[in-house]
Protein backbone atom coordinates (compact mmCIF):
# COMPACT_ATOMS: atom_id res chain seq x y z
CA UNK A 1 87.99 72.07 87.99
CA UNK A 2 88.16 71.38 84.27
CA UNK A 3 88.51 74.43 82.02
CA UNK A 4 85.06 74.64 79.79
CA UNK A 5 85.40 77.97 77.96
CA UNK A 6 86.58 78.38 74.14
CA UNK A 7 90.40 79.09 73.20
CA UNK A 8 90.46 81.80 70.69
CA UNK A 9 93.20 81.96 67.97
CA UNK A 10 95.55 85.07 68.13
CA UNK A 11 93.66 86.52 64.79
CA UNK A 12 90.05 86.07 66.18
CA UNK A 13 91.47 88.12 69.23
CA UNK A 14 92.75 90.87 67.62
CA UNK A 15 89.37 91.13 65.61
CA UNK A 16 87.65 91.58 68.74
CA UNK A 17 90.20 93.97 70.37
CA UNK A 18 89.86 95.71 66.81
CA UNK A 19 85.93 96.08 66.86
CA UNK A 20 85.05 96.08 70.40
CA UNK A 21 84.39 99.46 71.95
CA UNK A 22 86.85 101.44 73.53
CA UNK A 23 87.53 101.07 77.24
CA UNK A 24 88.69 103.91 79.29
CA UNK A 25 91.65 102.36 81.88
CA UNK A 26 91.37 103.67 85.11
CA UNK A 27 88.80 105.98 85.39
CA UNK A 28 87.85 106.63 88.89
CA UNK A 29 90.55 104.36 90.41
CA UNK A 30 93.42 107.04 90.69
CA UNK A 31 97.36 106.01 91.43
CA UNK A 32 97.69 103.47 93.93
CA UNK A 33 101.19 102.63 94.08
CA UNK A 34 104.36 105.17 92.21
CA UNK A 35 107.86 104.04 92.43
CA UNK A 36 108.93 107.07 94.68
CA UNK A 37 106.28 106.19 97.08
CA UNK A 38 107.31 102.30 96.76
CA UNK A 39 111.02 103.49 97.28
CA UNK A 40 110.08 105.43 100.41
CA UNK A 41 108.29 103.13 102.12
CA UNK A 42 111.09 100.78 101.68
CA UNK A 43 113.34 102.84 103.43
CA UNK A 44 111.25 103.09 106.05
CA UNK A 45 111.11 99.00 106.25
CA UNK A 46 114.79 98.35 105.97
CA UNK A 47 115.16 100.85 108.65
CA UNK A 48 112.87 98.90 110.89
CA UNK A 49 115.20 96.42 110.18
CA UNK A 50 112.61 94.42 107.85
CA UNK A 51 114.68 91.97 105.29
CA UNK A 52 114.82 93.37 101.46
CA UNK A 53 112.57 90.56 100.53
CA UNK A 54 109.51 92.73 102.03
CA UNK A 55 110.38 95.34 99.80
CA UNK A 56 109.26 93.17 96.37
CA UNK A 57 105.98 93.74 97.73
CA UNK A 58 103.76 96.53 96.81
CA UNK A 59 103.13 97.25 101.09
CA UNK A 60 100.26 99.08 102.31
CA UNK A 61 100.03 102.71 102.60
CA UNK A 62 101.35 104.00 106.02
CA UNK A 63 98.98 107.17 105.92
């Protein structure tokens, strides 16, 4: 598949970032992942023995 949209230069970027409305980030999505929780969980996989690799991804919640 052949790319088919339009490269924008840096400037004509920023003058869209500059004028476009403002966007609220993460409304109604809520923390998914926090590095204490992340830490945790890899405890709980090395303990099981898992390899540290596993721990590099974000795993799923255990509740």
């Amino acid at each position: 598949m052949v790319f088919q949209g339009e490269v924008l230069p840096v400037g004509a970027l920023l003058e869209r970032a500059q004028t476009a409305a403002a966007h609220e980030l993460g409304v109604g999505v809520g923390v998914r992942h926090a590095a204490a929780d992340n830490a945790a969980r890899c405890a709980v996989l090395l303990a099981a023995s898992d390899s540290s690799e596993v721990c590099w991804r974000y795993p799923p919640d255990p509740r």
